[in-house]
N, C-alpha and C. Protein backbone atom coordinates (compact mmCIF):
# COMPACT_ATOMS: atom_id res chain seq x y z
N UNK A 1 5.74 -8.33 16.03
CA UNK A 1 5.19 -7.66 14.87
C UNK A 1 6.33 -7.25 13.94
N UNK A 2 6.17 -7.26 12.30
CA UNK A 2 7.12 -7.55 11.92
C UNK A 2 7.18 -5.89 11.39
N UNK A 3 8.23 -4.91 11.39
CA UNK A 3 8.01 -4.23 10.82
C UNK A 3 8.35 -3.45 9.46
N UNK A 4 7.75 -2.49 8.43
CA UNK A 4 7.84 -1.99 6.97
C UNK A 4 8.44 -0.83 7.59
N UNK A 5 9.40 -0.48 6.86
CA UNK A 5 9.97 0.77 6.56
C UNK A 5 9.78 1.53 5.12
N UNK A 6 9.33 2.38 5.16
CA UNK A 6 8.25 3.11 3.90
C UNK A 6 9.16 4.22 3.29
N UNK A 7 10.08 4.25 2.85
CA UNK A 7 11.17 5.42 2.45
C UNK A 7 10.04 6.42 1.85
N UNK A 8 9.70 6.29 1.10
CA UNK A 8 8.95 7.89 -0.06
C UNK A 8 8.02 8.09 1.03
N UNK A 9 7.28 7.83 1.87
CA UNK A 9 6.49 8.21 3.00
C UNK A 9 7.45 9.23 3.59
N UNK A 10 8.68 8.73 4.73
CA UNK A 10 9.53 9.68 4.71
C UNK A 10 10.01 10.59 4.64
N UNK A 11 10.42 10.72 2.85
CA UNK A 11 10.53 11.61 2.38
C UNK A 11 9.80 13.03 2.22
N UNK A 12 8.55 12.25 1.94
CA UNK A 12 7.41 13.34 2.25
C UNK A 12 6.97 13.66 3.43
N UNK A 13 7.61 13.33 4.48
CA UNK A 13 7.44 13.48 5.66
C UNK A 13 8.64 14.79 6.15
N UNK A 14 9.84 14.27 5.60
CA UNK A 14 11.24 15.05 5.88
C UNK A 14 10.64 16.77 4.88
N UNK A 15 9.91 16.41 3.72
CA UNK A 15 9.82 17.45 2.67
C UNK A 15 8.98 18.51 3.59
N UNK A 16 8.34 18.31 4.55
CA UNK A 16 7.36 19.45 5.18
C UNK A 16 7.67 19.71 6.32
N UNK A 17 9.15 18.96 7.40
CA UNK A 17 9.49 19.57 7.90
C UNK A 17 9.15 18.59 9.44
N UNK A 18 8.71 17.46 9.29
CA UNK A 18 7.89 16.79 10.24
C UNK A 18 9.23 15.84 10.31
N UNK A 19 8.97 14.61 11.64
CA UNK A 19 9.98 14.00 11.74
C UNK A 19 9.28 12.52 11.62
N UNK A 20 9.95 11.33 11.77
CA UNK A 20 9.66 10.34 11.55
C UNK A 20 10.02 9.10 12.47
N UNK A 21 9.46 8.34 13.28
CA UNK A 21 9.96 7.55 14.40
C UNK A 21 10.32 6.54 13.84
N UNK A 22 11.17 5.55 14.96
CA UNK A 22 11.99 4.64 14.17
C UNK A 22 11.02 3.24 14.32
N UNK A 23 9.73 3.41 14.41
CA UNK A 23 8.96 2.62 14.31
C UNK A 23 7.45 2.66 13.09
N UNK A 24 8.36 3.91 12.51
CA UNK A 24 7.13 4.04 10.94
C UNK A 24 7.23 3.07 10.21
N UNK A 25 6.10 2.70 9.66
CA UNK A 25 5.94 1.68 8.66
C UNK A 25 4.69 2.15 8.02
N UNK A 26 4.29 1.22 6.59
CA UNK A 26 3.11 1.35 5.92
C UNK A 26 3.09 1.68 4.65
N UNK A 27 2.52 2.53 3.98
CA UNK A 27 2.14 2.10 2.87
C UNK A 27 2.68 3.61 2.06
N UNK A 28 3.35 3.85 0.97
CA UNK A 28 3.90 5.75 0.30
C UNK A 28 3.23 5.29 -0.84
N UNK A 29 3.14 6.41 -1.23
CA UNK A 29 2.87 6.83 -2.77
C UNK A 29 3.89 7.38 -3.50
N UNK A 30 4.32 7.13 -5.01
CA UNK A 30 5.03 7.38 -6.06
C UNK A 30 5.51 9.26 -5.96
N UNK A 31 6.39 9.59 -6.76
CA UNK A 31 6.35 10.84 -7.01
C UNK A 31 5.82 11.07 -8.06
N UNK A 32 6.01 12.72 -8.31
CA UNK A 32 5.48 13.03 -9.86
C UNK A 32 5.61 12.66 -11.14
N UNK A 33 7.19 12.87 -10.67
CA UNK A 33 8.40 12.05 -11.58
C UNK A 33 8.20 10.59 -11.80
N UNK A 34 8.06 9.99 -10.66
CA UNK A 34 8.04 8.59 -11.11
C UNK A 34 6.71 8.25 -12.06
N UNK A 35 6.05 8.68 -11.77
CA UNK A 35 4.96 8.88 -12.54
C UNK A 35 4.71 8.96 -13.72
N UNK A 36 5.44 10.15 -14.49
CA UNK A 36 5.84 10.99 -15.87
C UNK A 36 6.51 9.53 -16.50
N UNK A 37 7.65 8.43 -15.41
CA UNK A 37 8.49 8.16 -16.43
C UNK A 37 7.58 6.79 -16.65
N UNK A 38 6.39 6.37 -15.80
CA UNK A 38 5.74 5.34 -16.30
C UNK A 38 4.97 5.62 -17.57
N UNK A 39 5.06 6.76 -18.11
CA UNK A 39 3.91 6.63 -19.19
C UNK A 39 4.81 6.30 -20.19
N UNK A 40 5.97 6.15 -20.28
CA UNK A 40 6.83 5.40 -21.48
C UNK A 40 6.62 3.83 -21.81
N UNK A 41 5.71 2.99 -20.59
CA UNK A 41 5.22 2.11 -20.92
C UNK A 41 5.28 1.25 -19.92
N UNK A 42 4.67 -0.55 -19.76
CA UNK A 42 4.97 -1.32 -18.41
C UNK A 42 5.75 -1.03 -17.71
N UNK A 43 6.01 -0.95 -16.39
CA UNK A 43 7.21 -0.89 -15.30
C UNK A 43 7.26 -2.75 -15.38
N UNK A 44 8.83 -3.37 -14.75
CA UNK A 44 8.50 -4.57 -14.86
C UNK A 44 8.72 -4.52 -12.89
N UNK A 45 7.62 -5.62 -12.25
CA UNK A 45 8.10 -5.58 -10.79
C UNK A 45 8.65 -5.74 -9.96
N UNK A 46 9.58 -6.97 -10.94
CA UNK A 46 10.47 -7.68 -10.49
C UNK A 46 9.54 -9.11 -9.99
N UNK A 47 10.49 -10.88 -9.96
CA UNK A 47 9.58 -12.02 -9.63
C UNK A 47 9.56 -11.82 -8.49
N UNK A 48 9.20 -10.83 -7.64
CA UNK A 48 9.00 -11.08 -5.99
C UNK A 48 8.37 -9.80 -5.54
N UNK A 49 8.62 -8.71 -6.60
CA UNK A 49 8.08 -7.59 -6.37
C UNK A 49 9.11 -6.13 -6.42
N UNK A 50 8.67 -5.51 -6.40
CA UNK A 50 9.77 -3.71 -6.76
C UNK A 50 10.43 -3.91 -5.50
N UNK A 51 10.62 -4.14 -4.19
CA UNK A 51 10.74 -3.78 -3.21
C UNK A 51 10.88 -1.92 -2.52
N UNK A 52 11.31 -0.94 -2.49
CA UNK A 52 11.03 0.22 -2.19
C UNK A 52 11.34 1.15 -3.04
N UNK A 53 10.89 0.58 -4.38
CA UNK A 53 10.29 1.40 -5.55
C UNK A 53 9.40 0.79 -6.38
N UNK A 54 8.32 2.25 -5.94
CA UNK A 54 7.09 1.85 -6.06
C UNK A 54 6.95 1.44 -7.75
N UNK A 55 6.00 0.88 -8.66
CA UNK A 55 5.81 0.19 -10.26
C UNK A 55 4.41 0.84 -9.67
N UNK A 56 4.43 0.97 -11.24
CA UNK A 56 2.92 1.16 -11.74
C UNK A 56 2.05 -0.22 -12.49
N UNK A 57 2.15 -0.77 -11.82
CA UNK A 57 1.64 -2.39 -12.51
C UNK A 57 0.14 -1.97 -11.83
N UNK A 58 -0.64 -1.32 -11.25
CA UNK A 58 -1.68 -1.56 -10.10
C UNK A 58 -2.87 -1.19 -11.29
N UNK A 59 -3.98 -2.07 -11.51
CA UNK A 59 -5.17 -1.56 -12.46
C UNK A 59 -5.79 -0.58 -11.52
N UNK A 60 -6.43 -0.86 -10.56
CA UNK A 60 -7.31 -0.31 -9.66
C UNK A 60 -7.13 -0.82 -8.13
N UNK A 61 -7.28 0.19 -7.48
CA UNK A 61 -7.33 0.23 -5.96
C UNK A 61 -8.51 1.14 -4.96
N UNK A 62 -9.03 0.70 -4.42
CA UNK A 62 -10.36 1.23 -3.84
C UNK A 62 -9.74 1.11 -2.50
N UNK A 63 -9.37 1.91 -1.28
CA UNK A 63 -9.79 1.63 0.33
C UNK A 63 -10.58 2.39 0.74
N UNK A 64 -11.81 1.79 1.54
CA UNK A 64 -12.65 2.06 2.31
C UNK A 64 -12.47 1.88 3.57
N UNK A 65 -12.60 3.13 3.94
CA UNK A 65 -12.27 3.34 6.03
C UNK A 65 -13.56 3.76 6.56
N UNK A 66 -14.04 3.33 7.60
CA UNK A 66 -15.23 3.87 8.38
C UNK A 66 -14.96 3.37 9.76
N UNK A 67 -15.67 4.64 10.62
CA UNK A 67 -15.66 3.95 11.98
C UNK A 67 -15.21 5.65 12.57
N UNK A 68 -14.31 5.68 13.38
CA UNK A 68 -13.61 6.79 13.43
C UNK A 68 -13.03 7.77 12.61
N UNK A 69 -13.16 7.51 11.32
CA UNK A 69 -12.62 8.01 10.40
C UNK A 69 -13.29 7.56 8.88
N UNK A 70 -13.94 8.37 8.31
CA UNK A 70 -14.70 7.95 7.22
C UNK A 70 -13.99 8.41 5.87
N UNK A 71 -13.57 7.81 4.82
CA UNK A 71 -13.29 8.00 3.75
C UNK A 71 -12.71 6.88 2.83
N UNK A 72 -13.05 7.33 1.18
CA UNK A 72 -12.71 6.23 0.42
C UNK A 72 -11.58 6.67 -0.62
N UNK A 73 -10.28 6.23 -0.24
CA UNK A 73 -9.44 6.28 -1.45
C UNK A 73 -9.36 4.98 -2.73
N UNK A 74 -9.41 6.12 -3.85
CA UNK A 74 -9.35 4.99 -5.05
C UNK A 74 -8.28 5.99 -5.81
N UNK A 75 -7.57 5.13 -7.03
CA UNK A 75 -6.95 5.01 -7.70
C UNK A 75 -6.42 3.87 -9.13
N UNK A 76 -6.31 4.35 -9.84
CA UNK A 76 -6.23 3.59 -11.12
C UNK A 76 -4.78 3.61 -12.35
N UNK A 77 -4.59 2.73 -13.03
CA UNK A 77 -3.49 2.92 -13.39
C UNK A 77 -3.17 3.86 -14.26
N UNK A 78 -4.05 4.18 -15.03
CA UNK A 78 -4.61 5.70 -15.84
C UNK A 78 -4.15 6.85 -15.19
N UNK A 79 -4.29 7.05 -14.10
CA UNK A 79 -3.66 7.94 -13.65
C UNK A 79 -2.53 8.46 -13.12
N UNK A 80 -1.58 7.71 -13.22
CA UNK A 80 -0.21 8.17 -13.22
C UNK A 80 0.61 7.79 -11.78
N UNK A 81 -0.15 7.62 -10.80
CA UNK A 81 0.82 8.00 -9.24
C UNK A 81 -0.18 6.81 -8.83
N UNK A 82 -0.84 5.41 -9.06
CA UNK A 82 -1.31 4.27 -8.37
C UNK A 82 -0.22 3.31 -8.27
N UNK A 83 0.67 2.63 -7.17
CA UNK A 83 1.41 1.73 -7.13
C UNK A 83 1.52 0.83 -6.50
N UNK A 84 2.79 -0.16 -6.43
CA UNK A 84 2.98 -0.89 -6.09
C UNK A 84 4.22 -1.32 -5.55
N UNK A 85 4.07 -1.38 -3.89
CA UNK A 85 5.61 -1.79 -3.36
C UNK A 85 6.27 -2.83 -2.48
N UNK A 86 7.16 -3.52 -1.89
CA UNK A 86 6.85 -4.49 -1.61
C UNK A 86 7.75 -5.72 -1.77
N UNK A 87 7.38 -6.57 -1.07
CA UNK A 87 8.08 -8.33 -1.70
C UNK A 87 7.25 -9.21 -1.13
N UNK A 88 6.90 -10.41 -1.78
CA UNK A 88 6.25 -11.68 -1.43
C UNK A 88 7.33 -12.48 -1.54
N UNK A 89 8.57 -12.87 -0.81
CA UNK A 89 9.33 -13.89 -1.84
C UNK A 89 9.01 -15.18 -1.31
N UNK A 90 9.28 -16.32 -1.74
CA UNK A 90 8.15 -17.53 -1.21
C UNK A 90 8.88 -18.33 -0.08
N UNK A 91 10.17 -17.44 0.74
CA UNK A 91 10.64 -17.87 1.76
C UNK A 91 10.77 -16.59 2.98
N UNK A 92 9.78 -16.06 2.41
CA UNK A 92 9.70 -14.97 3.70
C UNK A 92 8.20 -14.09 3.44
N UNK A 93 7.83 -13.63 4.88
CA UNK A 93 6.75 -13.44 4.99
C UNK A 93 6.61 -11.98 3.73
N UNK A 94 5.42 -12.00 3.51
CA UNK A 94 5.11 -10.82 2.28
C UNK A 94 4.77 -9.57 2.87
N UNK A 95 5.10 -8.74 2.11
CA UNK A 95 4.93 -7.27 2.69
C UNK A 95 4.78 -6.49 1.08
N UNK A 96 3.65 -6.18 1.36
CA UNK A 96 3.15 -5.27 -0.10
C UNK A 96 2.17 -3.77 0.28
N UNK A 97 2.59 -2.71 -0.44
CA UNK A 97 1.92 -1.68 0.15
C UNK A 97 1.41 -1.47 -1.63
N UNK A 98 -0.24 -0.94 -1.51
CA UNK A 98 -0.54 -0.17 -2.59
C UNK A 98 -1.27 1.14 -2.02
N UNK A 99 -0.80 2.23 -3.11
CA UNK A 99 -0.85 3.39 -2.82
C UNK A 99 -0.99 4.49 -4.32
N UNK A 100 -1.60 5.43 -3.74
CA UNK A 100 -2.20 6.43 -4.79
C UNK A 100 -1.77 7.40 -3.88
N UNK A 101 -1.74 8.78 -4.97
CA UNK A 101 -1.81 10.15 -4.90
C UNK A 101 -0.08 10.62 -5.36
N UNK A 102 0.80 11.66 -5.21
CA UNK A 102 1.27 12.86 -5.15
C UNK A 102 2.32 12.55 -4.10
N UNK A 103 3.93 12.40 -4.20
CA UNK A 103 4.22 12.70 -3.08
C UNK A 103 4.49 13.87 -2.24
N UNK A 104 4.23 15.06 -3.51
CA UNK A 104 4.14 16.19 -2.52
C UNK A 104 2.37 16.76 -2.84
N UNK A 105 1.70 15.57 -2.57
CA UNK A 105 0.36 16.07 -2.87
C UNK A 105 -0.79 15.51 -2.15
N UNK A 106 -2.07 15.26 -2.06
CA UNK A 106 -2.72 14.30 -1.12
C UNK A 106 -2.41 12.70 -1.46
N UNK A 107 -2.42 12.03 -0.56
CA UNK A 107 -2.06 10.41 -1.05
C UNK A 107 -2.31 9.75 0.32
N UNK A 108 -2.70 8.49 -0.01
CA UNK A 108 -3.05 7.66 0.96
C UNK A 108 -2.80 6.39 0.54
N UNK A 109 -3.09 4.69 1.05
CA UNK A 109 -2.42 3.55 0.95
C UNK A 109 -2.74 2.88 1.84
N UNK A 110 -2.18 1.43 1.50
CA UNK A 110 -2.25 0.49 2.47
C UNK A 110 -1.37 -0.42 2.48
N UNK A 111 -0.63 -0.81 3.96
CA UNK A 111 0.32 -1.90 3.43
C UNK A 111 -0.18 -2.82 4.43
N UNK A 112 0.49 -4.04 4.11
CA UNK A 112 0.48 -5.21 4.95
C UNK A 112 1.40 -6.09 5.14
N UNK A 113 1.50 -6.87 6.01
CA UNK A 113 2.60 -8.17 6.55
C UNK A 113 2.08 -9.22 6.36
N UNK A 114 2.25 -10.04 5.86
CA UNK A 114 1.78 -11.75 6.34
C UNK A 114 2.42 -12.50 7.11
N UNK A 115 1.56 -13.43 7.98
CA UNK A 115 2.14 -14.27 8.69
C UNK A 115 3.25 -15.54 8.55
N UNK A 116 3.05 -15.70 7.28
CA UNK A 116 3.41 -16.79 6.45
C UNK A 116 3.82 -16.36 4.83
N UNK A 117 4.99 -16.85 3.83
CA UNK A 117 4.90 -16.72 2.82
C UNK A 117 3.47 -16.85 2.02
N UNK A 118 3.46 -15.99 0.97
CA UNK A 118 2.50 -16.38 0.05
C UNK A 118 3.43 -16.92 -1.03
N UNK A 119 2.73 -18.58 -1.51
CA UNK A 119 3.15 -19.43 -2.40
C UNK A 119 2.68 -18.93 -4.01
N UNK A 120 3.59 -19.27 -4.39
CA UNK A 120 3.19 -19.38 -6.39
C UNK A 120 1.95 -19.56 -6.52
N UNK A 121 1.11 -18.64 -6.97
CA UNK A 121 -0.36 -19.04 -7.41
C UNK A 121 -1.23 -19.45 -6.21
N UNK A 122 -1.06 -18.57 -5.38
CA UNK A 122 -2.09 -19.19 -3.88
C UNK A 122 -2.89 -18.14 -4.21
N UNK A 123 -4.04 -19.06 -3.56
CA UNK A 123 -5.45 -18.03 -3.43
C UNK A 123 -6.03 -18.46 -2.46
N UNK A 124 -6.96 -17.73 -2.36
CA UNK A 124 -8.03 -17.67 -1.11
C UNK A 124 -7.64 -17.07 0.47
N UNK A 125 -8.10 -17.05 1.66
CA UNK A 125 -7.81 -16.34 2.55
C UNK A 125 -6.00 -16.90 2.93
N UNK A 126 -5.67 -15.32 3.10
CA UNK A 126 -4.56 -15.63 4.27
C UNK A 126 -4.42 -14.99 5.56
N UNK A 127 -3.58 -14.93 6.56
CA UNK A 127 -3.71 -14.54 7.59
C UNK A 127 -2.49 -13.22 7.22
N UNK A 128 -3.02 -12.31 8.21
CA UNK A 128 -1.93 -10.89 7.64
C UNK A 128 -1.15 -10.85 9.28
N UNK A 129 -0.02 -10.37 10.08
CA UNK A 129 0.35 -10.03 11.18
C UNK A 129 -0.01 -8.78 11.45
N UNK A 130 0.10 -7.28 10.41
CA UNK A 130 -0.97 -6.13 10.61
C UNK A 130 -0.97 -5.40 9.22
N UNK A 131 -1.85 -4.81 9.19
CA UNK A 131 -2.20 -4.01 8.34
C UNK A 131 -2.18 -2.74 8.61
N UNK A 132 -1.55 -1.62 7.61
CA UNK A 132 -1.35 -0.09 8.21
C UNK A 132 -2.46 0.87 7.16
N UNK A 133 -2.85 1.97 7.69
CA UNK A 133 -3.38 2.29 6.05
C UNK A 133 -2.92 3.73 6.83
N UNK A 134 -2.24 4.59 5.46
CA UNK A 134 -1.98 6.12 5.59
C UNK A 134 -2.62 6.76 4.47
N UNK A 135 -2.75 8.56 5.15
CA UNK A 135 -4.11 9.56 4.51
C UNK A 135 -2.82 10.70 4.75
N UNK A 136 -2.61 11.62 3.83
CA UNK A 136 -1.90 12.75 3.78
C UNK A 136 -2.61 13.26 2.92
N UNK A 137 -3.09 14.77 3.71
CA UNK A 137 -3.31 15.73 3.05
C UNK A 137 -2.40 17.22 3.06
N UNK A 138 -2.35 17.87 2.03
CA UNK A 138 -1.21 18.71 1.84
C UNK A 138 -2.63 20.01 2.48
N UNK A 139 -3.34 20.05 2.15
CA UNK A 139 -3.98 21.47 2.54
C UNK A 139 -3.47 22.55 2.40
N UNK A 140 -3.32 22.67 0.63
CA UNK A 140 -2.69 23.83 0.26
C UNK A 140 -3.77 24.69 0.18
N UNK A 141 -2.68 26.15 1.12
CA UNK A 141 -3.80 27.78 1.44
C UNK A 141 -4.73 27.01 2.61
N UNK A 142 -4.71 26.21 2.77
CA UNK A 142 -5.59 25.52 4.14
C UNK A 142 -5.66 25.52 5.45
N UNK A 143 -4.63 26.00 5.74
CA UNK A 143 -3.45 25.71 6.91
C UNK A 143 -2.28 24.49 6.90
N UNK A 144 -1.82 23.83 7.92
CA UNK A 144 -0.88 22.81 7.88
C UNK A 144 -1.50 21.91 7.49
N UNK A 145 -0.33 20.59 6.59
CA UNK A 145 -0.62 19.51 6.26
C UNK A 145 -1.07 18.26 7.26
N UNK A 146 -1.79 17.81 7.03
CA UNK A 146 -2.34 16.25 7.99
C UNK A 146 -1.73 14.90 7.52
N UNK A 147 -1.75 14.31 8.63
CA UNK A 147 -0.69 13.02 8.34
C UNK A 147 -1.82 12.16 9.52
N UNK A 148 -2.34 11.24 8.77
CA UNK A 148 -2.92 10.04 9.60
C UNK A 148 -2.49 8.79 9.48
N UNK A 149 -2.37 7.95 10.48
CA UNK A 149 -1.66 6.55 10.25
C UNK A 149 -2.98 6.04 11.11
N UNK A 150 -3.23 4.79 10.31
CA UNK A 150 -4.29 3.14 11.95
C UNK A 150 -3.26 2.09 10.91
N UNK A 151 -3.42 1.46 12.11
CA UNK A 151 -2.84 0.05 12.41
C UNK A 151 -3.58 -1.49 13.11
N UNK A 152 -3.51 -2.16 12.44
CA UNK A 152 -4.43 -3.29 13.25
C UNK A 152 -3.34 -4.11 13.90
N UNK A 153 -3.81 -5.29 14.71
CA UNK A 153 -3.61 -6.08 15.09
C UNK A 153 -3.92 -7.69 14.22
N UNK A 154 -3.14 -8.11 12.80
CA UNK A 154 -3.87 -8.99 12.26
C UNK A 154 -5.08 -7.84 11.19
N UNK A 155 -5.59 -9.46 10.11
CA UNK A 155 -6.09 -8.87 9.03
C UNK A 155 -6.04 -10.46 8.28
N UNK A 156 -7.25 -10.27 7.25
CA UNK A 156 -7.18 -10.82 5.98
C UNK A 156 -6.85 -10.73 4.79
N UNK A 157 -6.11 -11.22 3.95
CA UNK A 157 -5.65 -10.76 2.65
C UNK A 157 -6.32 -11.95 1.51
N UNK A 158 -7.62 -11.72 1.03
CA UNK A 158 -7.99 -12.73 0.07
C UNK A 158 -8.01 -12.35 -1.59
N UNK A 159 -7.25 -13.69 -2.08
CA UNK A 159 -6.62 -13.62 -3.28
C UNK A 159 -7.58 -14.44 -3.59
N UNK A 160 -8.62 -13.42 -5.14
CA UNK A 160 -9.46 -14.27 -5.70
C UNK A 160 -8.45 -14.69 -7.10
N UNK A 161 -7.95 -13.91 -7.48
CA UNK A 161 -6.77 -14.26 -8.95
C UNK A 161 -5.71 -14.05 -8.41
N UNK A 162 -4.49 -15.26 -9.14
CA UNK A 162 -2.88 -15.38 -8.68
C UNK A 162 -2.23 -15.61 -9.94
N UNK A 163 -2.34 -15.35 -10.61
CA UNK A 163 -1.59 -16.19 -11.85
C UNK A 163 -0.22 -15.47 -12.31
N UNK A 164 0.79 -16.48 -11.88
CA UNK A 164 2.40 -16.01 -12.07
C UNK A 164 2.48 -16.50 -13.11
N UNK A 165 1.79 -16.86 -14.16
CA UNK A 165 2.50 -17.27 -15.76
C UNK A 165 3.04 -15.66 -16.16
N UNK A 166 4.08 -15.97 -17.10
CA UNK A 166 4.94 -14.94 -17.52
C UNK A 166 3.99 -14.73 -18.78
N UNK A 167 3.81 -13.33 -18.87
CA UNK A 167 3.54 -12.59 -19.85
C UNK A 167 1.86 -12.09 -19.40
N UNK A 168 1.23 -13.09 -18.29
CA UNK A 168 0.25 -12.50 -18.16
C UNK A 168 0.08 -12.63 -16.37
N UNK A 169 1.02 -12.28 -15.78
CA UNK A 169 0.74 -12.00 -14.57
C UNK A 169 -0.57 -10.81 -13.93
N UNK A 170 -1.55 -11.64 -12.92
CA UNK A 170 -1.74 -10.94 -12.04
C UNK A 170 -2.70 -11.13 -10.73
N UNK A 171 -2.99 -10.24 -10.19
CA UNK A 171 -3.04 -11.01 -8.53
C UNK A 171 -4.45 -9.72 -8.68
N UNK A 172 -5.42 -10.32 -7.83
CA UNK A 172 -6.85 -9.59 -7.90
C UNK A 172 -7.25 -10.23 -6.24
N UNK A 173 -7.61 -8.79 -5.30
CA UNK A 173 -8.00 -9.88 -4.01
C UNK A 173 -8.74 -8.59 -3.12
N UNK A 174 -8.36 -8.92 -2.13
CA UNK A 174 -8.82 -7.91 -0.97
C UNK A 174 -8.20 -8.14 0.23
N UNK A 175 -8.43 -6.84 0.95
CA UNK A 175 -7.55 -6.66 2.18
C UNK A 175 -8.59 -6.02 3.30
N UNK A 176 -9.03 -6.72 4.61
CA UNK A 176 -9.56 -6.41 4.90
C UNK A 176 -9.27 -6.43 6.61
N UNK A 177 -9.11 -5.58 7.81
CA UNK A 177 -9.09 -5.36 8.87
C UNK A 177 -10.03 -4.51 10.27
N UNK A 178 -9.75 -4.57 10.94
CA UNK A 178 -10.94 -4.40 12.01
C UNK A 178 -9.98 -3.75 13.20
N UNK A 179 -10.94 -2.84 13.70
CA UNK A 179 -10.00 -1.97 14.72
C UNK A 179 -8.77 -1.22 14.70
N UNK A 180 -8.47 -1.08 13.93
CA UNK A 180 -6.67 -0.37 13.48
C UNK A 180 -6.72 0.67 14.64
N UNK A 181 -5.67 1.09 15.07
CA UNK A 181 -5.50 2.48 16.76
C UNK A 181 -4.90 3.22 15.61
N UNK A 182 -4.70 4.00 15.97
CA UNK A 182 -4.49 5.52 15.63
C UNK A 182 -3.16 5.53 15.95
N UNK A 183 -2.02 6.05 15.09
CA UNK A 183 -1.08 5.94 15.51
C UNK A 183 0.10 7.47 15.45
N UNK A 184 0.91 7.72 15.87
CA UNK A 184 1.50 8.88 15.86
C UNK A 184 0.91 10.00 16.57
N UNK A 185 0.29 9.87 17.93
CA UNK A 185 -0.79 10.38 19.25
C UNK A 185 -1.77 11.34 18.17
N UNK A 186 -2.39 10.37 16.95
CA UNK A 186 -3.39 10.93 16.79
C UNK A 186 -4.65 10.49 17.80
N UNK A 187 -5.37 11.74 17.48
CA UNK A 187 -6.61 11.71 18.21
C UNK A 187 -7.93 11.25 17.44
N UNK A 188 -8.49 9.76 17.88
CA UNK A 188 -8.67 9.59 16.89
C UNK A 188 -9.92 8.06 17.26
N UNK A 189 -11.03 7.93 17.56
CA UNK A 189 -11.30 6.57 17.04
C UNK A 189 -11.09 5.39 16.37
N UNK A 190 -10.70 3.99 16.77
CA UNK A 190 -10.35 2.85 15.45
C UNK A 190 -11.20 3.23 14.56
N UNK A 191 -10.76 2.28 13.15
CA UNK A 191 -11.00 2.42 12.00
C UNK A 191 -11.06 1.02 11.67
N UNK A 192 -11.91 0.69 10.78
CA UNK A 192 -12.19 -0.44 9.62
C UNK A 192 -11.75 -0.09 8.50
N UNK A 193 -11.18 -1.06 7.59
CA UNK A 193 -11.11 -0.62 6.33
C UNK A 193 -11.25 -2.00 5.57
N UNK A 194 -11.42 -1.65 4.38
CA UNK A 194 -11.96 -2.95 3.00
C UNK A 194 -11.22 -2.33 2.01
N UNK A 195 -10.15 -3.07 1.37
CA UNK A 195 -9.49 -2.55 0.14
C UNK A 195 -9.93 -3.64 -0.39
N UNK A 196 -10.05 -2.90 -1.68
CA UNK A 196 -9.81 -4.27 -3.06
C UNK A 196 -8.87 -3.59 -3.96
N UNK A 197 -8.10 -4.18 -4.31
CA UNK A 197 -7.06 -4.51 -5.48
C UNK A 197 -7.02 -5.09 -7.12
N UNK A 198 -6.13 -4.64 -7.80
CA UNK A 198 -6.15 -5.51 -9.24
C UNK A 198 -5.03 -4.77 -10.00
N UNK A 199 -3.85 -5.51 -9.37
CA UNK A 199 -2.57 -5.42 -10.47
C UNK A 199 -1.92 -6.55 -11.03
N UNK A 200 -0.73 -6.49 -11.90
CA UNK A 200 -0.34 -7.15 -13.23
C UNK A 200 0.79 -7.42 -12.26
N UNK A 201 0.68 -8.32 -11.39
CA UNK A 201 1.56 -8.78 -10.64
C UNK A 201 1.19 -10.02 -10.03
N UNK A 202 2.75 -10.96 -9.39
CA UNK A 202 2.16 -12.42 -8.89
C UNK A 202 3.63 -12.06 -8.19
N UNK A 203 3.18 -13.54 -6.97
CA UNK A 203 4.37 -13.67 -6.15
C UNK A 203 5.09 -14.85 -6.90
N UNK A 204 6.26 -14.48 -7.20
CA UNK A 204 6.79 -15.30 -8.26
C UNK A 204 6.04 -15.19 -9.70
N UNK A 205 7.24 -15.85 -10.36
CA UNK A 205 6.93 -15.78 -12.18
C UNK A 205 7.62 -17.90 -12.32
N UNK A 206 6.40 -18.09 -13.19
CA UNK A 206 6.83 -19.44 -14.12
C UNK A 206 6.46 -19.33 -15.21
């Protein structure tokens, strides 16, 4: 299993005092700041992707979890803290996390691995190696903050739009997995989840 190392997860992990194993991976959300400085206009993502800084290229992001754990995070580019992190490069397997919220605030995400490069302009199903999805809540005046991680075994990643032409890049699909465990001795039932996606991004640019 191949694994993501998630720095701004981390961080917000180190910021409350919690620690972090050397087997975290998955999906962070932007800061405030980073946030503030996207409204000056496009972030560009780079032809392969930001790698561990997150862009605001993301239109919309929906994940849906049920099973052991019920809830739906969405996010949009309107709002300041939806991103995008990551690399597809077309000689190594892809690893892309999208993510919403606050990093010192509630935020949640999803990342994934593929088994295989994703090519210039590919669509339709691919095979994923796992999929992670993370839920942080700050529970301010609440008591302590919550930190949930699931993880699957494998996943689908289907790309209904790919288009790496320059000037109008972007990739529109879904991410979808079955059974994810609970990870970090949460207590906890698997989880399902269904993301859909739609950012101004492609693996590669022509």
């Amino acid at each position: 299993m191949r694994p993501f190392l998630s720095i701004a997860i981390l961080l917000a992990f180190s910021a409350i005092g919690c620690t972090s194993g050397a087997e975290k991976a998955g999906a962070s959300s932007s800061s405030s700041a980073s946030a503030a400085q996207s409204a000056g206009g496009d972030e560009d993502p780079g032809e392969y992707g930001p790698g561990l800084n997150p862009v605001h290229v993301v239109r919309t992001l929906t994940i849906k979890i049920t099973g052991g754990h019920t809830e739906t995070i969405s996010g949009k580019k309107e709002d300041g803290h939806t991103t995008l992190s990551g690399g597809c490069k077309p000689d190594l397997f892809a690893n892309l996390s999208f993510d919403t919220g606050g990093l010192f605030d509630d935020h949640g995400g999803i990342g994934f691995v593929s088994n295989d490069p994703i090519k210039l302009g590919q669509t339709g199903e691919i095979d994923l190696d796992w999929v992670m999805i993370t839920m942080f809540k700050m529970n301010k005046g609440k008591g302590e903050p919550e930190s949930k991680r699931f993880m699957s075994d494998g996943g689908t990643l289907t790309l209904t739009t790919h288009d790496p032409s320059k000037g109008r890049r972007r990739i529109v699909g879904t991410i979808v997995a079955k059974n994810l465990q609970p990870k970090d001795n949460l207590q906890s039932k698997p989880v399902d989840v269904e993301a859909a996606f739609d950012a101004d991004f492609s693996c590669g640019v022509k």
